[in-house]
C-alpha atoms as a PDB file:
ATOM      1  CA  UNK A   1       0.000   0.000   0.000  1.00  0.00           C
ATOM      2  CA  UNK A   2       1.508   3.440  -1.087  1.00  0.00           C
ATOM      3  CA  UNK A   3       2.238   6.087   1.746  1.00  0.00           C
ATOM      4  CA  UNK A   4       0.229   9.333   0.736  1.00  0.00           C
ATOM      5  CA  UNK A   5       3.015  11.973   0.167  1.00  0.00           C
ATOM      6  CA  UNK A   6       3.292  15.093   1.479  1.00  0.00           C
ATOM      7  CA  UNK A   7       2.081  18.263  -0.182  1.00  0.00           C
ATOM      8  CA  UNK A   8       4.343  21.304   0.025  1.00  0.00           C
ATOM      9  CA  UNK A   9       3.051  24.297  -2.101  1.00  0.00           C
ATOM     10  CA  UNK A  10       5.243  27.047  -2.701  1.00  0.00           C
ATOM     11  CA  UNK A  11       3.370  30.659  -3.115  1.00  0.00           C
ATOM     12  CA  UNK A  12       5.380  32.721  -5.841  1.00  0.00           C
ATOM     13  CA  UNK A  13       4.383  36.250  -5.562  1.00  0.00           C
ATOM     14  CA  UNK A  14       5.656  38.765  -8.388  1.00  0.00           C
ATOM     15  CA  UNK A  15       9.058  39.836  -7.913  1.00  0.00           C
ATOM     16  CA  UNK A  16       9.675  36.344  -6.071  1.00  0.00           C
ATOM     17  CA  UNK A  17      13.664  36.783  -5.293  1.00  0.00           C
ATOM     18  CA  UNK A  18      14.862  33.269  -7.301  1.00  0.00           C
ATOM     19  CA  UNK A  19      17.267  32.015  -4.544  1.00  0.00           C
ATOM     20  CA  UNK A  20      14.800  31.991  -2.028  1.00  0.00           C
ATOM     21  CA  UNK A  21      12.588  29.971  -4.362  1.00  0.00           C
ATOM     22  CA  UNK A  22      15.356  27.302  -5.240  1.00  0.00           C
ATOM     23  CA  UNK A  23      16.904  26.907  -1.705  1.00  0.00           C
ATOM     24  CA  UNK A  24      13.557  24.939  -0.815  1.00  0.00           C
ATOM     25  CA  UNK A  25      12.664  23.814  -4.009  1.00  0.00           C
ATOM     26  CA  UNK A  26      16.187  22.434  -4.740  1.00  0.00           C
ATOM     27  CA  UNK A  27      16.460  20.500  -1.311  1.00  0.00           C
ATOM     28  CA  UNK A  28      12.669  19.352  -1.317  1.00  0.00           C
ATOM     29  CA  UNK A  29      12.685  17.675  -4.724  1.00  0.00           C
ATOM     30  CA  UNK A  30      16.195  15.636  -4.212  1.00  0.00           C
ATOM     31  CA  UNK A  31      15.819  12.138  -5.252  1.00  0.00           C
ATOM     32  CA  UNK A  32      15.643  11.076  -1.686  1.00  0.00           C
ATOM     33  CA  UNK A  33      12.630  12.548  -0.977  1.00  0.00           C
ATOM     34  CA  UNK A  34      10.826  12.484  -4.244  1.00  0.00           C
ATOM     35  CA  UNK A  35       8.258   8.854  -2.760  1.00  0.00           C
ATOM     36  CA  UNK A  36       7.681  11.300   0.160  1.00  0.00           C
ATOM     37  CA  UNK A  37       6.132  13.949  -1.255  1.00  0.00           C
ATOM     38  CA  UNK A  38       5.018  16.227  -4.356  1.00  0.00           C
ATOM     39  CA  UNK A  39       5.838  19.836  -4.610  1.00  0.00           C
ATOM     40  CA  UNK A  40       3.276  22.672  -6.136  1.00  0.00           C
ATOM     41  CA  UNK A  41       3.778  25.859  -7.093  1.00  0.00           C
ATOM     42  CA  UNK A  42       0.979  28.117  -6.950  1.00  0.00           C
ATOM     43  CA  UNK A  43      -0.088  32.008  -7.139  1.00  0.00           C
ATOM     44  CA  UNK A  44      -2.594  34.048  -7.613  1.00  0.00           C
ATOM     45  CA  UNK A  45      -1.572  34.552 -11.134  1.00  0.00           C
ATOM     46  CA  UNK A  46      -0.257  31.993 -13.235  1.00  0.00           C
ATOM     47  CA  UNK A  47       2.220  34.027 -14.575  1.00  0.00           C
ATOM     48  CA  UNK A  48       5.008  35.697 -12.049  1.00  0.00           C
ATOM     49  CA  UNK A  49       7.780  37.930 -13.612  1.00  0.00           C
ATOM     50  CA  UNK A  50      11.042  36.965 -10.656  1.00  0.00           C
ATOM     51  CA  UNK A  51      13.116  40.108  -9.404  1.00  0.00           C
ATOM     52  CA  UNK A  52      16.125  38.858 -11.493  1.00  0.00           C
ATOM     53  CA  UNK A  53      14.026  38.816 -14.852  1.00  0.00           C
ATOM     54  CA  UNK A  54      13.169  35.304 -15.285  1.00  0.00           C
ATOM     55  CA  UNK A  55       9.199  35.038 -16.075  1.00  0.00           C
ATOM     56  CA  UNK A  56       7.662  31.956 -14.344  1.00  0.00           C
ATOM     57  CA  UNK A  57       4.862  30.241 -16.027  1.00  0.00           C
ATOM     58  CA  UNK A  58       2.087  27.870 -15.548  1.00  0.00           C
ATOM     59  CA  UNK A  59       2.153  28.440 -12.034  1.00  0.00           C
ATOM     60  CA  UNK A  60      -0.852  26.632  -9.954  1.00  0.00           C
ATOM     61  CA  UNK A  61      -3.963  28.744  -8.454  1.00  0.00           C
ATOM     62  CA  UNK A  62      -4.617  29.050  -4.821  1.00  0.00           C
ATOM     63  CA  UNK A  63      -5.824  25.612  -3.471  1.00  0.00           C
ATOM     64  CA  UNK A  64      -9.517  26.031  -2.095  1.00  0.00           C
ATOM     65  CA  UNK A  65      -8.829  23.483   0.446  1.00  0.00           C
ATOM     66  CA  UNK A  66      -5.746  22.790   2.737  1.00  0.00           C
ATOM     67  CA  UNK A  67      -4.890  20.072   4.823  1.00  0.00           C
ATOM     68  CA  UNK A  68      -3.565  19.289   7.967  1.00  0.00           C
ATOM     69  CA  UNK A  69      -0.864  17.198   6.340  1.00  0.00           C
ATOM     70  CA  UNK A  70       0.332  19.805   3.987  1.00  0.00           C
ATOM     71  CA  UNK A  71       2.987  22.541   4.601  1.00  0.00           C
ATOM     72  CA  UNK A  72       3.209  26.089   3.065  1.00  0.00           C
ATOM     73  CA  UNK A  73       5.901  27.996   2.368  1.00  0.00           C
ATOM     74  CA  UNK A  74       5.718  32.051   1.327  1.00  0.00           C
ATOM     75  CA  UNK A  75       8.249  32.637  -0.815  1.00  0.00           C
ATOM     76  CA  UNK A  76      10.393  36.366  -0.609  1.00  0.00           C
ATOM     77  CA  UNK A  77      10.399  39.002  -2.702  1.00  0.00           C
ATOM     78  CA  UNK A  78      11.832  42.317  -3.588  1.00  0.00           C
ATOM     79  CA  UNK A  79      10.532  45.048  -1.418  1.00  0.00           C
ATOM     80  CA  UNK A  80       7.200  42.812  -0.077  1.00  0.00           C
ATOM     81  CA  UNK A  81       6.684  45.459   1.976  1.00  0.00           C
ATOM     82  CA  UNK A  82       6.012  48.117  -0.386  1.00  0.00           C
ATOM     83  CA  UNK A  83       3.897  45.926  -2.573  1.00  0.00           C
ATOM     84  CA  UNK A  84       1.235  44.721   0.068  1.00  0.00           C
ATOM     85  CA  UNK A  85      -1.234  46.689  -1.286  1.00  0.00           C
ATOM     86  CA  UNK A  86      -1.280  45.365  -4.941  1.00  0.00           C
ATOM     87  CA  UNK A  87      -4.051  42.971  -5.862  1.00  0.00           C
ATOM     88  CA  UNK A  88      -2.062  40.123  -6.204  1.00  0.00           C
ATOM     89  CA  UNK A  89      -0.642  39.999  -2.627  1.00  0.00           C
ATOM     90  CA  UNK A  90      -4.026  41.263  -0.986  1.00  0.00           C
ATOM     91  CA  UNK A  91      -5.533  37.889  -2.629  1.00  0.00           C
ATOM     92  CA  UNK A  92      -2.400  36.063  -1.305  1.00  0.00           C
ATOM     93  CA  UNK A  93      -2.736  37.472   1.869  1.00  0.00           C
ATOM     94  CA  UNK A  94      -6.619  37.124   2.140  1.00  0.00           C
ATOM     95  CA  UNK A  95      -6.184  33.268   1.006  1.00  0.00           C
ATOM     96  CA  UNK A  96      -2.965  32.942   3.640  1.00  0.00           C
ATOM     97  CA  UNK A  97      -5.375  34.287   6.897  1.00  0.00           C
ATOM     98  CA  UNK A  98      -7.603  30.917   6.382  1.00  0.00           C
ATOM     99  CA  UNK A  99      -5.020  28.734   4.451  1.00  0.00           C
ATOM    100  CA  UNK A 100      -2.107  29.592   7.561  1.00  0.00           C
ATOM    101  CA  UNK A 101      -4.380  28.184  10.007  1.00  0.00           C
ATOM    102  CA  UNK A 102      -5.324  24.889   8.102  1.00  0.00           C
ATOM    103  CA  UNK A 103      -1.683  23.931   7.399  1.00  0.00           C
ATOM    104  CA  UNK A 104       0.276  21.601   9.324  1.00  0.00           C
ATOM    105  CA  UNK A 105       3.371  23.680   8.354  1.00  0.00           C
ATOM    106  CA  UNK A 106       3.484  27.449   7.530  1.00  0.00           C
ATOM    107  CA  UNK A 107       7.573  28.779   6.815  1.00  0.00           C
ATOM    108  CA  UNK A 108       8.210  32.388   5.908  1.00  0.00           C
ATOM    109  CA  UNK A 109      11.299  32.456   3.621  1.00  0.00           C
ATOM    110  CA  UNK A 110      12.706  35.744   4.331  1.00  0.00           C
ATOM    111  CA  UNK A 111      10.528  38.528   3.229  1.00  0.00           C
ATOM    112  CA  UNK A 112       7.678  35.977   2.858  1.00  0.00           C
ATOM    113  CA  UNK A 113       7.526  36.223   6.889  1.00  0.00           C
ATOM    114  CA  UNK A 114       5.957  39.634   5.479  1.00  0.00           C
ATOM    115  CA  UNK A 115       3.252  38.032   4.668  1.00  0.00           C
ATOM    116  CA  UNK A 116       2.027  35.987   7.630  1.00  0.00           C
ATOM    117  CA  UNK A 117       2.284  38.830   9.665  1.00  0.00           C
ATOM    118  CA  UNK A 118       0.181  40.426   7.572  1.00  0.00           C
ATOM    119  CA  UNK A 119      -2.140  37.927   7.570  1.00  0.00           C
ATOM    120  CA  UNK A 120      -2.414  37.931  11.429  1.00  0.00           C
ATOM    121  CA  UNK A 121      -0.158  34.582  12.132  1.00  0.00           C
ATOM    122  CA  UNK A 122       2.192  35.457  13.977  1.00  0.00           C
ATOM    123  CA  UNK A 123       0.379  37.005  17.045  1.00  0.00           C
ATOM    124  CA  UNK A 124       2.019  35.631  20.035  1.00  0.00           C
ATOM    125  CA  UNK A 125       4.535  33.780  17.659  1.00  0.00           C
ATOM    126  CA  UNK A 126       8.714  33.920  17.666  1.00  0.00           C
ATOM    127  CA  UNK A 127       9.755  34.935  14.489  1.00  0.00           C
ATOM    128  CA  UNK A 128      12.476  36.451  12.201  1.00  0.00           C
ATOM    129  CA  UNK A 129      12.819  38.082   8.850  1.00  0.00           C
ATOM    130  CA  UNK A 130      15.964  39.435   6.985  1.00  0.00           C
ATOM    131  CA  UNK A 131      17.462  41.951   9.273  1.00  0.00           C
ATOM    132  CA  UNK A 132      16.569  45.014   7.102  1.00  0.00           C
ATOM    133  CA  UNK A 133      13.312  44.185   7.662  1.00  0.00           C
ATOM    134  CA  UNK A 134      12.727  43.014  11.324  1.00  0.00           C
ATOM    135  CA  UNK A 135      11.761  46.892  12.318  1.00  0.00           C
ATOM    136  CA  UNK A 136       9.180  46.612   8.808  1.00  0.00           C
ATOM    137  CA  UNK A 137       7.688  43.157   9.872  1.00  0.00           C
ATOM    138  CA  UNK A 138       7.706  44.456  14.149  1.00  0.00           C
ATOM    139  CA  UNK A 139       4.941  47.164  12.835  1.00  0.00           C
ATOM    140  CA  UNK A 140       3.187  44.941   9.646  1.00  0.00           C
ATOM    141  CA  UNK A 141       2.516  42.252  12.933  1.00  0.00           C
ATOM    142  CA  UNK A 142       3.160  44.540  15.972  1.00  0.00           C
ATOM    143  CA  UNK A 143       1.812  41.432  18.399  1.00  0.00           C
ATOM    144  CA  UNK A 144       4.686  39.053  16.919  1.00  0.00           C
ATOM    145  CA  UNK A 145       7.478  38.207  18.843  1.00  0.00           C
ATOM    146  CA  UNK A 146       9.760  39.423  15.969  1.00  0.00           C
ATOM    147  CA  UNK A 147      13.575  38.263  16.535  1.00  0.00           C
ATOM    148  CA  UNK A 148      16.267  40.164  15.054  1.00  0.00           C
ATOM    149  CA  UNK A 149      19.469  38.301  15.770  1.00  0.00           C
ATOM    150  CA  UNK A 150      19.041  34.355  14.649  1.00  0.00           C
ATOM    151  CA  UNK A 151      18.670  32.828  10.780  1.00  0.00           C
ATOM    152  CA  UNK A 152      15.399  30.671  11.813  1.00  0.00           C
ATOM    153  CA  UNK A 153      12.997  29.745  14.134  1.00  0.00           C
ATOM    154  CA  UNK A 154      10.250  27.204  14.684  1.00  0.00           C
ATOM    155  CA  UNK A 155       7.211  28.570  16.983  1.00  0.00           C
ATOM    156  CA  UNK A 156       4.719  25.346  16.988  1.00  0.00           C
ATOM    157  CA  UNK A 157       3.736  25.120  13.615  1.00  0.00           C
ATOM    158  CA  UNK A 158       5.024  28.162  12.445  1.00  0.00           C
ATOM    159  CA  UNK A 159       8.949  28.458  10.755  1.00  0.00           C
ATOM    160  CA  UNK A 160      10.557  31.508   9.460  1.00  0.00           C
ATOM    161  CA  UNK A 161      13.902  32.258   8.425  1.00  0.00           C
ATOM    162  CA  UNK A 162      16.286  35.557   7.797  1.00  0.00           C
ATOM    163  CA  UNK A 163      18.255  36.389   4.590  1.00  0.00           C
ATOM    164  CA  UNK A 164      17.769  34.451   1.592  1.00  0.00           C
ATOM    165  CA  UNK A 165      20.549  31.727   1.915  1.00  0.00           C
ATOM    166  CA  UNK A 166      19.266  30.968   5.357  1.00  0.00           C
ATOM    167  CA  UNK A 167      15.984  29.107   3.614  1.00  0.00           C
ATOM    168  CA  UNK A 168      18.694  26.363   3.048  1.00  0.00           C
ATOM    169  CA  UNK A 169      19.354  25.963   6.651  1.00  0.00           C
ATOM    170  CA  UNK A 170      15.440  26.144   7.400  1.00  0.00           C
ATOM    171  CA  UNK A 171      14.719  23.903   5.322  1.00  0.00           C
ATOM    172  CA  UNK A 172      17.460  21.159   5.654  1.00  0.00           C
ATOM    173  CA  UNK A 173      16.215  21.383   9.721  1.00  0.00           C
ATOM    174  CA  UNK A 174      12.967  20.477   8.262  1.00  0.00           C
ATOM    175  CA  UNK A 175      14.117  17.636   6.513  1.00  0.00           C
ATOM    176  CA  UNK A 176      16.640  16.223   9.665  1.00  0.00           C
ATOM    177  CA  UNK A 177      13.390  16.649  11.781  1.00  0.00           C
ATOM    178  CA  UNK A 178      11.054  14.479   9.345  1.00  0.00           C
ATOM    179  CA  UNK A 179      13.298  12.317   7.167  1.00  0.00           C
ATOM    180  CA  UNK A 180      16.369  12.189   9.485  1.00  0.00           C
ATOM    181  CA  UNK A 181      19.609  13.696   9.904  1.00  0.00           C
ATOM    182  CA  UNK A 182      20.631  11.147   7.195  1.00  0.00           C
ATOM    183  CA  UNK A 183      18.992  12.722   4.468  1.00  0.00           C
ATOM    184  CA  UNK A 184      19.790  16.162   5.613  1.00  0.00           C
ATOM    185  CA  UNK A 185      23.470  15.394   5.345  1.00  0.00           C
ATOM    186  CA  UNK A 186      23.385  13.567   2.202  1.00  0.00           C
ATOM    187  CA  UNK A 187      21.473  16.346   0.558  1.00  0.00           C
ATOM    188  CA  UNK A 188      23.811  19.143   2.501  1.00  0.00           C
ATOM    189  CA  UNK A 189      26.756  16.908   0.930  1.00  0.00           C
ATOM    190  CA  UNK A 190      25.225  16.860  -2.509  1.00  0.00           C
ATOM    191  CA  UNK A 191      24.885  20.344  -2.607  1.00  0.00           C
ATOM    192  CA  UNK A 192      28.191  20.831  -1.344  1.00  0.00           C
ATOM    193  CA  UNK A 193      27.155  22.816   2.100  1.00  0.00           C
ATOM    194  CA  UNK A 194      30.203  22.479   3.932  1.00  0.00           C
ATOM    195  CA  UNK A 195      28.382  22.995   7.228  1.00  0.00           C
ATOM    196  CA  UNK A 196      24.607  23.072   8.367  1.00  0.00           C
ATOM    197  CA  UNK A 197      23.669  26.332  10.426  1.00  0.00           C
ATOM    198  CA  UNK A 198      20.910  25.611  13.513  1.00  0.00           C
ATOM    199  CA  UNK A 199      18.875  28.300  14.311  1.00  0.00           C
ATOM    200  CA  UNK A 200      21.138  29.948  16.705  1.00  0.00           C
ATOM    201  CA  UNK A 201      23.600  31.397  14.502  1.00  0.00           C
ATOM    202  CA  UNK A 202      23.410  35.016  14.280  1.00  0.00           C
ATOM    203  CA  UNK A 203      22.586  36.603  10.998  1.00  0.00           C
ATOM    204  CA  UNK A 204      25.537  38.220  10.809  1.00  0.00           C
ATOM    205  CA  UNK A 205      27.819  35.706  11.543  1.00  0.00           C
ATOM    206  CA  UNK A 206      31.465  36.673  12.247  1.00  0.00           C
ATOM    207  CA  UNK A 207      32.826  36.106   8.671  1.00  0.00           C
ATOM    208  CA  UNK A 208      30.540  39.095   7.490  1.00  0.00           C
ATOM    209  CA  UNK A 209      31.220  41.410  10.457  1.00  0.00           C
ATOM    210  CA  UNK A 210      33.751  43.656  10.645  1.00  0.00           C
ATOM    211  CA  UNK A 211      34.112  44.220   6.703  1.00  0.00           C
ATOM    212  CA  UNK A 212      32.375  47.324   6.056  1.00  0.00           C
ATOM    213  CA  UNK A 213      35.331  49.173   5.163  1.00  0.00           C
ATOM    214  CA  UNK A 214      37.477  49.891   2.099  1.00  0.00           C
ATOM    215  CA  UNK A 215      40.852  48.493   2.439  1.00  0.00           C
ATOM    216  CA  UNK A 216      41.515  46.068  -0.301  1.00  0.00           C
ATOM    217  CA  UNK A 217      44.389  44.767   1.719  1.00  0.00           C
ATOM    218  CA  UNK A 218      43.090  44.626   5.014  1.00  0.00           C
ATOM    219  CA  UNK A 219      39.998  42.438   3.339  1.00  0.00           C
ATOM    220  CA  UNK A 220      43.133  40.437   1.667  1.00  0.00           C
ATOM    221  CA  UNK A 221      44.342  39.786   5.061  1.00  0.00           C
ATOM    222  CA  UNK A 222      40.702  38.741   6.785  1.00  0.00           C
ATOM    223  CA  UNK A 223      40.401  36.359   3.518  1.00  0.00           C
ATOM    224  CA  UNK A 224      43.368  34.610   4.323  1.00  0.00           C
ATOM    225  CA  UNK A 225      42.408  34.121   7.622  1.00  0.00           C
ATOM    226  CA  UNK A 226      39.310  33.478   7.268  1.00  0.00           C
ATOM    227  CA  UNK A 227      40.423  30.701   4.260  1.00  0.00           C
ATOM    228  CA  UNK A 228      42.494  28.658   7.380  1.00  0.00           C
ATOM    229  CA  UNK A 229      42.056  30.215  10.544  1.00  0.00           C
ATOM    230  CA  UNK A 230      44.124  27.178  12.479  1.00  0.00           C
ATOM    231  CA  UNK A 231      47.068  27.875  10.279  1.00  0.00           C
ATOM    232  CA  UNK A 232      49.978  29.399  12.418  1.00  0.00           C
ATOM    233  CA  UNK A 233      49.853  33.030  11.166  1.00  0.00           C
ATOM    234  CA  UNK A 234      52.427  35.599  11.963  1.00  0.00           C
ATOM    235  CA  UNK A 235      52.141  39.159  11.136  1.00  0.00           C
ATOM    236  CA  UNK A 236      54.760  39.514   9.296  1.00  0.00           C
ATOM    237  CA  UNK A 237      53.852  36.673   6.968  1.00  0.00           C
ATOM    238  CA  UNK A 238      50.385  38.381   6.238  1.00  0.00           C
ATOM    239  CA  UNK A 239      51.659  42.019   6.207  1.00  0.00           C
ATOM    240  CA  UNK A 240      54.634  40.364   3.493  1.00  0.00           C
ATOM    241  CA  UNK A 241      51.419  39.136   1.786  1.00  0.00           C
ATOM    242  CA  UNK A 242      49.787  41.966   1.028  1.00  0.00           C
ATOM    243  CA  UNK A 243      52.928  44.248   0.440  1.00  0.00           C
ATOM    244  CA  UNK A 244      52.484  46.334   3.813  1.00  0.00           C
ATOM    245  CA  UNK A 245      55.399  46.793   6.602  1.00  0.00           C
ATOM    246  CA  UNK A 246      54.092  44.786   9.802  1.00  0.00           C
ATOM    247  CA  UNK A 247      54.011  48.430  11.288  1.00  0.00           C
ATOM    248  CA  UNK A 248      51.827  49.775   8.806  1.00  0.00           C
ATOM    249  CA  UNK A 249      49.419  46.557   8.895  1.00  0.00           C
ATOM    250  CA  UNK A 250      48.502  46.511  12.221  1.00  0.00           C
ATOM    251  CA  UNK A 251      47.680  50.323  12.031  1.00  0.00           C
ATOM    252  CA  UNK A 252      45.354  49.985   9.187  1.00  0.00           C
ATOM    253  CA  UNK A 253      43.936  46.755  10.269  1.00  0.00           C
ATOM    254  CA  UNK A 254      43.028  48.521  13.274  1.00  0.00           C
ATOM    255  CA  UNK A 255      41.847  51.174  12.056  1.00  0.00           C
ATOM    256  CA  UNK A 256      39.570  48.890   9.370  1.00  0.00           C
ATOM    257  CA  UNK A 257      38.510  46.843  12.082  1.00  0.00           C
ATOM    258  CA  UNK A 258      38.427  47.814  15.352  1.00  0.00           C
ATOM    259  CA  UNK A 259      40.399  44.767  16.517  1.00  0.00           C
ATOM    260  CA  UNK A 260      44.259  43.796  16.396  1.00  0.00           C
ATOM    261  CA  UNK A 261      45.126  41.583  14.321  1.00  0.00           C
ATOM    262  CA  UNK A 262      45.734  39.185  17.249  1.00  0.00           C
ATOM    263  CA  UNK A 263      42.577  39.746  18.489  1.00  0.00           C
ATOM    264  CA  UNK A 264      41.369  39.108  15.134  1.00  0.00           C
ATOM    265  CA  UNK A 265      42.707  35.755  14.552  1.00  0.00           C
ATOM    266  CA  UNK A 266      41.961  34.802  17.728  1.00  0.00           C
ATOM    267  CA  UNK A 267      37.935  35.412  16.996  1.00  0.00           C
ATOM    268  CA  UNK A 268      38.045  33.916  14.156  1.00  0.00           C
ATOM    269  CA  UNK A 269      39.661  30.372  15.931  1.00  0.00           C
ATOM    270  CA  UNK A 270      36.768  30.065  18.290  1.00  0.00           C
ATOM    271  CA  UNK A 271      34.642  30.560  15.679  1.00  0.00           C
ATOM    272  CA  UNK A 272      36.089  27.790  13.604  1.00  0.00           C
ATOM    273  CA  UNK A 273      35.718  26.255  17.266  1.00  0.00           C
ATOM    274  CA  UNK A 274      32.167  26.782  17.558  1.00  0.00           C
ATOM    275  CA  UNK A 275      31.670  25.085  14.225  1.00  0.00           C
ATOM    276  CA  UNK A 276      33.575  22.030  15.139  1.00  0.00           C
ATOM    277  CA  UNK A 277      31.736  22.079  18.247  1.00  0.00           C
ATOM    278  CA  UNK A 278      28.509  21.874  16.296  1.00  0.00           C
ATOM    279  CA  UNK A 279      29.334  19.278  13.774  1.00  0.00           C
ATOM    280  CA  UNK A 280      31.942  17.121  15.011  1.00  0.00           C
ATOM    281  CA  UNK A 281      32.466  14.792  18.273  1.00  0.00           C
ATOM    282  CA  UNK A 282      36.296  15.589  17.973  1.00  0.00           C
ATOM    283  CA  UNK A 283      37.426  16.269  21.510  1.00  0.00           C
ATOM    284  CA  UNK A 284      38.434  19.189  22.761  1.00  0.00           C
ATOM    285  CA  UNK A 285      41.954  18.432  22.560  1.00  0.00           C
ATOM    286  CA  UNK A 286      41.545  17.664  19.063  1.00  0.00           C
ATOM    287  CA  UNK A 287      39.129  20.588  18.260  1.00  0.00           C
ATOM    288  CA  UNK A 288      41.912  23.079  19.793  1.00  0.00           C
ATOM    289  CA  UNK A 289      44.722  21.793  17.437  1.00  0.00           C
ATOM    290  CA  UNK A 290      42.698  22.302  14.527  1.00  0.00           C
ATOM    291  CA  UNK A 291      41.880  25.473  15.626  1.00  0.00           C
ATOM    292  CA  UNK A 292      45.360  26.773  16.005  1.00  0.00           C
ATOM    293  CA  UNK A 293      45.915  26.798  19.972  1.00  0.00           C
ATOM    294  CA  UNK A 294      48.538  24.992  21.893  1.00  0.00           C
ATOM    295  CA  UNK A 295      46.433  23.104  23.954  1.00  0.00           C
ATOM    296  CA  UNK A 296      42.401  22.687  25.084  1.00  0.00           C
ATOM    297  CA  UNK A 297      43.741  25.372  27.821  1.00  0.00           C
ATOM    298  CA  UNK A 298      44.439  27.941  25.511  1.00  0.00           C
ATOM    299  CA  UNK A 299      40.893  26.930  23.632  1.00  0.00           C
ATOM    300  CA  UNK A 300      39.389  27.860  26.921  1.00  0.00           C
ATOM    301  CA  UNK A 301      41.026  30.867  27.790  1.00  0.00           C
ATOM    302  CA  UNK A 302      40.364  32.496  24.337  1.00  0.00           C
ATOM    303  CA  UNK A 303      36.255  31.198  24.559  1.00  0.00           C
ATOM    304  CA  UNK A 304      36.104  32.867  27.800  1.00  0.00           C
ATOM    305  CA  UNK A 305      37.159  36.112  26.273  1.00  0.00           C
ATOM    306  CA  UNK A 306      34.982  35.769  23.249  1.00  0.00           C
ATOM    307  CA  UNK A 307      31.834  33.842  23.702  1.00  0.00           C
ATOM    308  CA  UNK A 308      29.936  32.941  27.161  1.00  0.00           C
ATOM    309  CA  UNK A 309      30.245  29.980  29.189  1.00  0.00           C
ATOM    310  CA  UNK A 310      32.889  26.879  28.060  1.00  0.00           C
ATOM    311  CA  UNK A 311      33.279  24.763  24.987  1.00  0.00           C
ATOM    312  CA  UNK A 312      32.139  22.031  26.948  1.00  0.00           C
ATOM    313  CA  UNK A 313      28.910  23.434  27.744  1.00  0.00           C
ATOM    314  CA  UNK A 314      28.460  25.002  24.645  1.00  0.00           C
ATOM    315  CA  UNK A 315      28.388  21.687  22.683  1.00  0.00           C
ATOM    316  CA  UNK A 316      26.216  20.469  25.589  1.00  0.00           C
ATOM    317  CA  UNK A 317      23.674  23.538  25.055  1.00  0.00           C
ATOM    318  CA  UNK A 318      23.646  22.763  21.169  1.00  0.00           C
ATOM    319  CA  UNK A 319      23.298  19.298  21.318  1.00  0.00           C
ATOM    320  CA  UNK A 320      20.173  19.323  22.853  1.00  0.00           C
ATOM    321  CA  UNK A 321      18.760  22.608  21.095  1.00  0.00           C
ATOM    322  CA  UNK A 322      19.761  20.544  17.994  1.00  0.00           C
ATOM    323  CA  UNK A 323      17.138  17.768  19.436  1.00  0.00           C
ATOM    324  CA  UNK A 324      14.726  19.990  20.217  1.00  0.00           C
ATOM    325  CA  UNK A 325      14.973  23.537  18.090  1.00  0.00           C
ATOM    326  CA  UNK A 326      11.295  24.716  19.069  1.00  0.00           C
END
């Protein structure tokens, strides 16, 4: 006897940003999952013209009837927030009040959490946007719980992530949670995602911060440590490296960054930490060396400075928000 698959419908709006369409679509339709269940795309018009120019076509109308079984994802676009009022999104969000309620599973991908706060789901409900828009989506849903500093979040049946790569994460936590963390890796693997992201993460993550600035050659010197932050690094390697007296480097990198480049390097080894933390069961001795300190000590000592609590009760803290990410 066949298993009745799962419906997932994915509502394109116009301007429908295409990355936050094919993050979900690419992970939900992998082979693996394809017996499990069927995806539609649907809209209020059957034609959608994408923010990057590519026309969509033969797009599926609003169902009448949802089910408990099925799952709904709202799809970001360019500037939702300034197009609420158009007749296309009014019918999308008039359909979404009822249709949000009747779903089993309701995700907002990125600006798409636009639109269930419109709606009136998230009253009462955790939730998070792209960060540009948290302060928008705080006064489109003023009783939501709106959180500005995490790339998803799950409040019962209701998931929404941040910026537009974060649907990946979402929707790979999605797929741990229902198919098993098997499939989530092998698709991750597949799709060559070096690392899967929980909720936690900050939007801004620590690669991104600290590089609004113009000095080509201080960003040449964050690359490289960003590219193998366990590598023994000494100044005057990196400031040879970018044609800069070791002098001169740590002024402008300063100056660029607000940190030393010690202090620097240092970040960006507990953050390769934290990752390792996440994904692997390496020990902490083991975790250290890769990181680039002399010993789980020195591990410590810099975590203290940088992040709260130890590693050990870090990975502790994870591993069971991992279990249980509502």
């Amino acid at each position: 006897m066949q298993t009745k698959r799962r419906r997932i419908y994915l509502l394109v709006l116009p301007r429908v940003h295409l990355l936050d369409l094919a993050a979900p679509a690419q992970i939900f339709a992998h082979p693996a999952l394809e017996d499990t269940l069927e995806l539609h795309y649907i809209s209020p018009t059957p034609d959608v013209c994408s923010k990057q120019g590519l026309h969509l076509a033969r797009l599926e109308p609003l169902p009448v009837a949802v089910h408990p079984d099925d799952w709904l994802l709202l799809i970001g676009t360019s500037r939702l927030d300034r197009h609420l009022h158009e007749a296309a999104y009014q019918q999308a969000i008039s359909w979404l009040a009822d249709a949000g309620m009747q779903c089993g599973l309701l995700a907002g991908i990125c600006s798409g959490t636009m639109l269930a706060g419109k709606a009136g789901l998230l009253d009462g409900k955790r939730c998070t946007t792209h960060h540009d828009l948290t302060r928008t989506l705080a006064q489109v849903a003023p009783k939501a719980l709106v959180q500005e500093d995490c790339i998803f979040i799950a409040d019962g049946h209701i998931w929404t992530s941040a910026g537009i790569t974060t649907g990946l994460d979402l929707c790979l936590q999605l797929v741990a949670e229902h198919w098993g963390q098997n499939s989530a890796l092998t698709i991750a693997r597949e799709m060559v995602l070096y690392q899967r992201r929980s909720g936690n993460e900050p939007q801004l993550s620590f690669w991104l911060q600290h590089r609004n600035h113009t000095q080509s050659r201080i960003h040449t010197v964050q690359d490289l440590i960003m590219q193998a932050p366990g590598q023994d690094w000494k100044i005057a390697q990196l400031a040879e490296m970018v044609y800069l007296s070791e002098r001169h480097l740590r002024r402008l990198f300063t100056e660029a960054t607000g940190f030393s480049v010690q202090q620097y390097l240092q970040q960006a080894r507990v953050e390769l930490a934290r990752q390792l933390l996440e994904q692997t069961s390496f020990s902490l001795d083991i975790v250290a060396e890769r990181c680039g300190f002399a010993a789980e000590r020195s591990l410590r000592r810099a975590w203290e400075q940088w992040m709260d609590g130890t590693p050990s009760s870090y990975r502790k803290a994870f591993t069971q928000a991992d279990h249980n990410p509502h």
